[in-house]
Protein backbone atom coordinates (compact mmCIF):
# COMPACT_ATOMS: atom_id res chain seq x y z
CA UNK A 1 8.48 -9.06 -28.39
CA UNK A 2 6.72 -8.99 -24.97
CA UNK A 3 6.00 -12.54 -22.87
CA UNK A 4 2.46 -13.92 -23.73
CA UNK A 5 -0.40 -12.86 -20.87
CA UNK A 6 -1.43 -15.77 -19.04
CA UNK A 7 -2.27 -16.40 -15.44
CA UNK A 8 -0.24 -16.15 -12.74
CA UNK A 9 -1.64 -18.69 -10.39
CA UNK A 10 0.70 -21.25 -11.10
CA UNK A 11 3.82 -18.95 -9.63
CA UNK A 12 2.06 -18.48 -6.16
CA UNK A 13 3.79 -19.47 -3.73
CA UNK A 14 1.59 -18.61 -0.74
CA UNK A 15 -1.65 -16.92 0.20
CA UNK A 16 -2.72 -14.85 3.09
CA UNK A 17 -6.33 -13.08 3.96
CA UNK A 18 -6.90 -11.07 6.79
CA UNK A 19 -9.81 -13.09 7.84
CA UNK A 20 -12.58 -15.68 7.14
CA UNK A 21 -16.00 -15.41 7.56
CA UNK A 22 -16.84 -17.26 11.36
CA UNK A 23 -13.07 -19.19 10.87
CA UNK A 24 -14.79 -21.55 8.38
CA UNK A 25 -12.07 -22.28 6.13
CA UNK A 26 -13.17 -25.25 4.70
CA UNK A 27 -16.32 -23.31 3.60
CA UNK A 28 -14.98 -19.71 2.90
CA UNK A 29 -11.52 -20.01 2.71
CA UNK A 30 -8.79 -18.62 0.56
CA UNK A 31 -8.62 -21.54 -1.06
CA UNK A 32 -11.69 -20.78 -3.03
CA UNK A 33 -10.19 -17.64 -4.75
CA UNK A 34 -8.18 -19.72 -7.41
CA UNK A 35 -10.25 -22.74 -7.16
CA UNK A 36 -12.32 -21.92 -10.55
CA UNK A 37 -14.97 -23.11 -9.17
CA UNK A 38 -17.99 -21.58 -9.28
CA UNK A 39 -19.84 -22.37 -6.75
CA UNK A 40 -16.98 -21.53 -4.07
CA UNK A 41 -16.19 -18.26 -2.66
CA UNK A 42 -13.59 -16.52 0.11
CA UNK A 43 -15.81 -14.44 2.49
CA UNK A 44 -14.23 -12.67 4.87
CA UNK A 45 -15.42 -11.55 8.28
CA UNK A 46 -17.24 -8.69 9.11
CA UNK A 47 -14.49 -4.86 9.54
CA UNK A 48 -12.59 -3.29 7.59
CA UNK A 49 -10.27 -3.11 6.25
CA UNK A 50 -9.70 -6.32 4.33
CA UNK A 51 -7.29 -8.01 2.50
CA UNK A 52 -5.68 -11.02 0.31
CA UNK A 53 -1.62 -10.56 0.16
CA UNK A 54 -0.24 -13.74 -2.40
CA UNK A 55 3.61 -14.12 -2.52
CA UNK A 56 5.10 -15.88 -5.73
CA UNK A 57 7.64 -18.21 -5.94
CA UNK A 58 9.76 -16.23 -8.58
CA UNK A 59 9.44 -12.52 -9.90
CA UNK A 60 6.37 -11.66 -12.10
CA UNK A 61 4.87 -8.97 -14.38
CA UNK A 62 1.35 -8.16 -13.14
CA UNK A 63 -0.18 -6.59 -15.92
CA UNK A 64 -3.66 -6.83 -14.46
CA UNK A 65 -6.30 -8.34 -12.45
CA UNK A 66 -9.69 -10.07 -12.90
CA UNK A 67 -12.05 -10.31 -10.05
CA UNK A 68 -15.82 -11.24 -9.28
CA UNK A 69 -17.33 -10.58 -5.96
CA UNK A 70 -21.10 -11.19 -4.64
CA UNK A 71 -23.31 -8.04 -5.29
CA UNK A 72 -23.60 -6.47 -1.99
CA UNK A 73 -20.27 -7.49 -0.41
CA UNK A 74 -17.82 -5.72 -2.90
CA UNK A 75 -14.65 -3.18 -2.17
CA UNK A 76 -15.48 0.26 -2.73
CA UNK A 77 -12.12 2.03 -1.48
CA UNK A 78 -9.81 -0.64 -2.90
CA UNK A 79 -5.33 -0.40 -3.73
CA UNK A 80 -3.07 -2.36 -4.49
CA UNK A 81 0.59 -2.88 -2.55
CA UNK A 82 3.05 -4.21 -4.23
CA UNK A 83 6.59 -5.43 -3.58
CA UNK A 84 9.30 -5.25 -6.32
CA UNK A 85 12.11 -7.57 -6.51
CA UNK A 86 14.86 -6.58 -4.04
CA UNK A 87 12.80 -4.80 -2.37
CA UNK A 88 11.92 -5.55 1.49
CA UNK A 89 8.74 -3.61 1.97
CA UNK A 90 5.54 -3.63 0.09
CA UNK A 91 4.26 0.09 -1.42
CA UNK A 92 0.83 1.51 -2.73
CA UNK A 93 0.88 0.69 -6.28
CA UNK A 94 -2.75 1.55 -7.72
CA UNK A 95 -5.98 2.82 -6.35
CA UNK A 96 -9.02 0.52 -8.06
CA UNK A 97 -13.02 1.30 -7.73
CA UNK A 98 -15.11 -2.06 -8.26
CA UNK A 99 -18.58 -1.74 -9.29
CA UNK A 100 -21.53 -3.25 -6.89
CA UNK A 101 -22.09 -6.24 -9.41
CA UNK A 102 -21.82 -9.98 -9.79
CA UNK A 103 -19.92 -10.26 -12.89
CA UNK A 104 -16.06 -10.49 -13.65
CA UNK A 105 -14.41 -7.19 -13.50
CA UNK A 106 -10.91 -6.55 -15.16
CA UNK A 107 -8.41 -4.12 -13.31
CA UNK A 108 -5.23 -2.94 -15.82
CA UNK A 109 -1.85 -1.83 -13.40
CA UNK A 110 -0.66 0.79 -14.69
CA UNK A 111 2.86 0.71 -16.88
CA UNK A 112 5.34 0.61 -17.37
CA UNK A 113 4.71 -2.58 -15.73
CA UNK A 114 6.90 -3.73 -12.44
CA UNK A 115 8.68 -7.09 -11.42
CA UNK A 116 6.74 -8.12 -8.38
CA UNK A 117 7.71 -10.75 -5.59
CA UNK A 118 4.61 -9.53 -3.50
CA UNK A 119 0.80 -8.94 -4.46
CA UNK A 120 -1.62 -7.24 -1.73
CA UNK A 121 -5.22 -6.32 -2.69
CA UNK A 122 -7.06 -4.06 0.34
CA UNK A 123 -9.92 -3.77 0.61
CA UNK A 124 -10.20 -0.49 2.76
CA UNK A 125 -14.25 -0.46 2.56
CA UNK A 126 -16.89 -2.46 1.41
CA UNK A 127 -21.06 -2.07 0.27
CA UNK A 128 -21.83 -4.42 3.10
CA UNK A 129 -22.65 -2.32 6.03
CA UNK A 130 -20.47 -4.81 8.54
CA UNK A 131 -17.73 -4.11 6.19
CA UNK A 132 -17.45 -8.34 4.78
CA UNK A 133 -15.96 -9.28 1.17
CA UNK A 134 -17.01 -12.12 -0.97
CA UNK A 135 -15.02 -12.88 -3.86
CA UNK A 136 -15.87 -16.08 -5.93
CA UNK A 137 -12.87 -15.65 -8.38
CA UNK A 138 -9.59 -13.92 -8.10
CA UNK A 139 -7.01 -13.96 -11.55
CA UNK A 140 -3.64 -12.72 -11.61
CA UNK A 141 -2.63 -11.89 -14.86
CA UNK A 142 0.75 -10.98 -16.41
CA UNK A 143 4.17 -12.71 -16.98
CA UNK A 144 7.51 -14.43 -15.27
């Protein structure tokens, strides 16, 4: 019988982005991507490409992922990198194509489904012309 899908948040350990919109962290920081608030939101700063890497504190199964950007300032050229357990360096996993809209999309990995220590979502273009990414909610979903 396979593990129940739930969210991952819980296992992360640690959370990087490879930038924030004016260094306001407190108002667009990463923070805000597993918040569940609404009203929050990571924004990064303007070029490309961009990118969220999350590390978790034991080995998981990704089995997909749930995101919502701002119309406007969404990934158009997006992959995943992933690293597996025992392994030192993280590797393209999955290519992904957002649509331009507000509301939650869902992005299945494809099986069978890896043991990950290592989650990195680039962001290798975006709609906005200076290249910026908002996301208001990020969900990791799988099993540990």
């Amino acid at each position: 019988m396979a593990a129940p899908i739930t969210s991952l948040t819980d296992k992360i350990s640690r959370t990087r982005v490879s930038s924030v919109l004016n260094k306001d962290t407190k108002q667009f920081g990463k923070k805000h991507l597993f918040d569940g608030d609404d009203e929050t939101c990571w924004n990064s700063d303007q070029g490309s490409p961009q990118w969220i890497l999350v590390d978790f504190s034991e080995a998981v199964t990704v089995s997909q992922i749930e995101i919502q950007f701002q119309g406007g300032f969404v990934g158009k050229t997006c992959w995943i990198e992933a690293m597996q357990a025992g392994q030192e360096n993280l590797s393209r996993l999955h290519e992904f194509f957002p649509q331009d809209v507000n509301q939650t999309q869902v992005f299945p990995l494809p099986e069978p489904a890896l043991t990950l220590t290592s989650l990195k979502l680039v962001f290798d273009s975006s709609t906005d012309f200076f290249g910026r990414i908002t996301i208001y909610k990020l969900d990791l979903l799988g099993s540990s």
